[in-house]
C-alpha atoms as a PDB file:
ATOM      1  CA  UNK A   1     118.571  69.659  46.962  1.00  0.00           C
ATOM      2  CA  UNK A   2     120.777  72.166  44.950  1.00  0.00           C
ATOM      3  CA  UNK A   3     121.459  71.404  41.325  1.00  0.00           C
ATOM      4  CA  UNK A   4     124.340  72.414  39.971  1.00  0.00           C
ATOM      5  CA  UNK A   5     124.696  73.300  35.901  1.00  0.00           C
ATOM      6  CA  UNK A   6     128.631  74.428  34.492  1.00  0.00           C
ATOM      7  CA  UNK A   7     129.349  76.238  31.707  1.00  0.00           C
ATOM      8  CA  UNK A   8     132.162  77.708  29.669  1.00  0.00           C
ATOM      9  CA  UNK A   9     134.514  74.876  28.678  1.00  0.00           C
ATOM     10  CA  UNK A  10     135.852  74.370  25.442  1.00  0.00           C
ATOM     11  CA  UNK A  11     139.201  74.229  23.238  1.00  0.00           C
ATOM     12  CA  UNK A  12     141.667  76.998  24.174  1.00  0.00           C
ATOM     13  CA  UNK A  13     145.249  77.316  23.251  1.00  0.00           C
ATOM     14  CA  UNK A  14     148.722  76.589  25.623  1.00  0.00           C
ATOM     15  CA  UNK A  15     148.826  80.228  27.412  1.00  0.00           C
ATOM     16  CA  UNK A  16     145.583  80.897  27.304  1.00  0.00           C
ATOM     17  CA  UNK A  17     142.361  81.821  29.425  1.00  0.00           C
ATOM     18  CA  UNK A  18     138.975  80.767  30.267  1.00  0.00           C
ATOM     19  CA  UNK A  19     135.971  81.559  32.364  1.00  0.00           C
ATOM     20  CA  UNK A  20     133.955  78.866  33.793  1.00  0.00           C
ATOM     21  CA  UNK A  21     130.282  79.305  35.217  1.00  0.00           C
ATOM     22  CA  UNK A  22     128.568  77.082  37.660  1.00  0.00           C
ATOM     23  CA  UNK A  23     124.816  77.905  38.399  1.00  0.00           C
ATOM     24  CA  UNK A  24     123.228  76.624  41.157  1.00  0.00           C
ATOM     25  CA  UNK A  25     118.996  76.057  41.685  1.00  0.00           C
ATOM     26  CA  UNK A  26     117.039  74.776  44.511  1.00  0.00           C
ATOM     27  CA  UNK A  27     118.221  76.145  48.325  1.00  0.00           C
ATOM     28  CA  UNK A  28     120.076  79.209  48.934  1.00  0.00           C
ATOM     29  CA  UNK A  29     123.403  79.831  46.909  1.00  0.00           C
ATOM     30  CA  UNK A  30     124.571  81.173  49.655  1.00  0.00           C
ATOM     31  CA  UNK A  31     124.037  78.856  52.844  1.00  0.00           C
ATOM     32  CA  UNK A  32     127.274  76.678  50.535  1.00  0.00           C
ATOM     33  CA  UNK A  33     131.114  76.526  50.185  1.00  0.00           C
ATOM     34  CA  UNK A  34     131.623  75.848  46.690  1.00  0.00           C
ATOM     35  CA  UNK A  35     134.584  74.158  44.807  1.00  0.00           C
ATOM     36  CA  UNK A  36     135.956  73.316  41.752  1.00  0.00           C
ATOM     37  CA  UNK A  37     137.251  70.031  41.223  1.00  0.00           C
ATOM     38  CA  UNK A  38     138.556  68.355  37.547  1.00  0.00           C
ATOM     39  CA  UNK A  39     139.306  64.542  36.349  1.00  0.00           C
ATOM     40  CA  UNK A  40     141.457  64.393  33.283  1.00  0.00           C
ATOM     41  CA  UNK A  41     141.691  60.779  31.051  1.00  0.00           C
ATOM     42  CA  UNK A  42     142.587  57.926  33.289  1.00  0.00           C
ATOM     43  CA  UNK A  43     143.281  60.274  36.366  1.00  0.00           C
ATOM     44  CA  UNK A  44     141.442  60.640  39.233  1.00  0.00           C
ATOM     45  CA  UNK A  45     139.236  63.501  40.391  1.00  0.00           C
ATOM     46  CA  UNK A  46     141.320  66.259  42.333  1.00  0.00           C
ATOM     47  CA  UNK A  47     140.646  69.509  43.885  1.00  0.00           C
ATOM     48  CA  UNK A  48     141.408  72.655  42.423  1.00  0.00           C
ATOM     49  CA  UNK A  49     139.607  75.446  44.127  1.00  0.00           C
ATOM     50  CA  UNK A  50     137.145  76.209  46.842  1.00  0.00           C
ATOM     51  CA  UNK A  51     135.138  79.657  48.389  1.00  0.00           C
ATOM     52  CA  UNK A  52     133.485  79.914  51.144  1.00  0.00           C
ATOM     53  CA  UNK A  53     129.807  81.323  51.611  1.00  0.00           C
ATOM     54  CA  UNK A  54     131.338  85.223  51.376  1.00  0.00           C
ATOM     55  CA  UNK A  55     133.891  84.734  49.014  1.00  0.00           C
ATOM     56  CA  UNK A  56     136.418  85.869  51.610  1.00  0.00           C
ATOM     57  CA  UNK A  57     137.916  83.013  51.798  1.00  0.00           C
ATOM     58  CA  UNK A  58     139.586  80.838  48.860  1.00  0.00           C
ATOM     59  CA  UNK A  59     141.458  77.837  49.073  1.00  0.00           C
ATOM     60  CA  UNK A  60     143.726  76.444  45.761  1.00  0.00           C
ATOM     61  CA  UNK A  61     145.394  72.857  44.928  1.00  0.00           C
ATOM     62  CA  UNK A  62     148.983  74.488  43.914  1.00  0.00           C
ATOM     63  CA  UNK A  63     148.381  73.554  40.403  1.00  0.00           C
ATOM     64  CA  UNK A  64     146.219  76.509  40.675  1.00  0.00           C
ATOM     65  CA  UNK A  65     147.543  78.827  42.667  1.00  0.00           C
ATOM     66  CA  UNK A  66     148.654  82.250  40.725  1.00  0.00           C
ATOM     67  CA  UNK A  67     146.948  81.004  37.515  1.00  0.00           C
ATOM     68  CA  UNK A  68     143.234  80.501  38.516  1.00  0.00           C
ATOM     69  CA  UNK A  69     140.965  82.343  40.771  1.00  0.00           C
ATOM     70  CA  UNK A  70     137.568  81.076  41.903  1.00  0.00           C
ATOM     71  CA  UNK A  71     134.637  84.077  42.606  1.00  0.00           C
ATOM     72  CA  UNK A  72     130.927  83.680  43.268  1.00  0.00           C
ATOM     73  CA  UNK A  73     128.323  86.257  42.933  1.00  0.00           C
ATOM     74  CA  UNK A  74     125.898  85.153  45.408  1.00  0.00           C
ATOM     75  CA  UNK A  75     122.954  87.025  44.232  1.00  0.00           C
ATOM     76  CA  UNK A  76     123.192  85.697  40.554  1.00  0.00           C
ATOM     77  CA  UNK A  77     123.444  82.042  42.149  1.00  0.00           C
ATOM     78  CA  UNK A  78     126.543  81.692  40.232  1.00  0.00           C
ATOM     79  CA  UNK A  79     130.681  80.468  41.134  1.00  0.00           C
ATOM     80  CA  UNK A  80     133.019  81.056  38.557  1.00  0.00           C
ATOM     81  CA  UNK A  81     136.851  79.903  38.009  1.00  0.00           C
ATOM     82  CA  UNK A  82     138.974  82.294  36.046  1.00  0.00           C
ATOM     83  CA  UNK A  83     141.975  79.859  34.402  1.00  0.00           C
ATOM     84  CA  UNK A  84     144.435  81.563  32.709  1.00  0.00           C
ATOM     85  CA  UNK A  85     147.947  80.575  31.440  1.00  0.00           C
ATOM     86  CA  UNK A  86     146.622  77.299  30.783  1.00  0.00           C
ATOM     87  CA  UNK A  87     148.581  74.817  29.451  1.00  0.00           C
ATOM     88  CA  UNK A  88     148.173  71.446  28.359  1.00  0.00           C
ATOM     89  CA  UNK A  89     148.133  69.393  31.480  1.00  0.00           C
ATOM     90  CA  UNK A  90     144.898  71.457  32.628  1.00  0.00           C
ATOM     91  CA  UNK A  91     142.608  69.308  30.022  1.00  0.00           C
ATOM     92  CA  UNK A  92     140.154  68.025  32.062  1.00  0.00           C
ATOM     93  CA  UNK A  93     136.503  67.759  32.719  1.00  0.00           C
ATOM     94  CA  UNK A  94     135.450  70.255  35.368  1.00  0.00           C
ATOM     95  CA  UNK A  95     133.246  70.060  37.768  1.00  0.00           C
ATOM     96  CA  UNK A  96     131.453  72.089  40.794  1.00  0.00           C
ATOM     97  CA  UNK A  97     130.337  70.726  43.911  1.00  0.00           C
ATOM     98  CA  UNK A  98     128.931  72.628  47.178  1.00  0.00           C
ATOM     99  CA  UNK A  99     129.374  71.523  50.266  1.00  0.00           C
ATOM    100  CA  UNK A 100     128.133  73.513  53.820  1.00  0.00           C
ATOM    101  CA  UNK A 101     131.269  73.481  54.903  1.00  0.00           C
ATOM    102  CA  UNK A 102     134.897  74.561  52.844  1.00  0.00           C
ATOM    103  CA  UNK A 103     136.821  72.066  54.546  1.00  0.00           C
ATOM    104  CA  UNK A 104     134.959  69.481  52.909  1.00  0.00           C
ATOM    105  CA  UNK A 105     135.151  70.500  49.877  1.00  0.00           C
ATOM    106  CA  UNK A 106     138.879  71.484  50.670  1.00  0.00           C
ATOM    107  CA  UNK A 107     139.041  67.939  51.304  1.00  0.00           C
ATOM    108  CA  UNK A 108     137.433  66.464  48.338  1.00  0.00           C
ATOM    109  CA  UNK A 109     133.857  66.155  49.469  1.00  0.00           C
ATOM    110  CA  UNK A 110     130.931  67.531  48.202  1.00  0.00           C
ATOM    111  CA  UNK A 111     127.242  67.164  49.207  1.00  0.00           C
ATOM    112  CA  UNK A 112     125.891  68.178  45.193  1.00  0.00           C
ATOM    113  CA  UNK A 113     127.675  68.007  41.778  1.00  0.00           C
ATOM    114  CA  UNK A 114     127.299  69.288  38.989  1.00  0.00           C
ATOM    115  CA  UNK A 115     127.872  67.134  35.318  1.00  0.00           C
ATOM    116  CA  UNK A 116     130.635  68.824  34.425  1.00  0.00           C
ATOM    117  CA  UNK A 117     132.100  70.922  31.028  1.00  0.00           C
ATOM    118  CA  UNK A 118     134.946  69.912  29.245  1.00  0.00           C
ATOM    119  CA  UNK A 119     138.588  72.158  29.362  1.00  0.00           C
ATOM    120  CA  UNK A 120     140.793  71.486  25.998  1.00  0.00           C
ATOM    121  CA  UNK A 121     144.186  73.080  26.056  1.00  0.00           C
ATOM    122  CA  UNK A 122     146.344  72.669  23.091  1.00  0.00           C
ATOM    123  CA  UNK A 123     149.461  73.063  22.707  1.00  0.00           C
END
């Protein structure tokens, strides 16, 4: 099992940025892809980033590309996304989710979630 805990959300304005944390317990950090996926009101869940084991290798929805970048620090146990220029439509609740494999979670699946932190952006 690997339980998954986000952090980091909250109300930012249009333009602005945010860090978001997703610490992971239980088996090795490391031994997962990770992603970041987000579900605004009355939309479905969608991707928006995954990493691969390394970090080497990152994979973005094009909402996200040139505006977010997702890092992990493997021996803190820890993924982060960095949003920035955010603007309204990137409200959401966040989530991370690990997977063994990046295509998975390139493709929507993960194995573990976590309960995700709330994104605000006002305009």
């Amino acid at each position: 099992q690997v339980q998954l805990v986000e952090s980091g959300g909250g109300l930012v304005q249009a333009g602005g940025s945010v860090r978001l944390s997703c610490t992971a317990s239980g088996r090795r950090f490391s031994d997962y892809a990770m992603g970041w996926f987000r579900q605004a009101p009355g939309k479905e869940r969608e991707f928006v980033a995954a990493i691969n084991w390394s970090g080497k290798t990152t994979y973005y929805a094009d909402s996200a590309k040139g505006r977010f970048t997702a890092s992990r620090d493997n021996a803190k146990n820890t993924l982060y996304l960095q949003m920035n220029s955010l603007k309204p439509e990137d409200t959401a609740i966040y989530y991370c989710a690990a997977h063994v494999q990046i295509i998975e979670i390139a493709t929507g699946r993960g194995d573990y979630w976590g309960q995700g932190t709330q994104v605000t952006v006002s305009s």
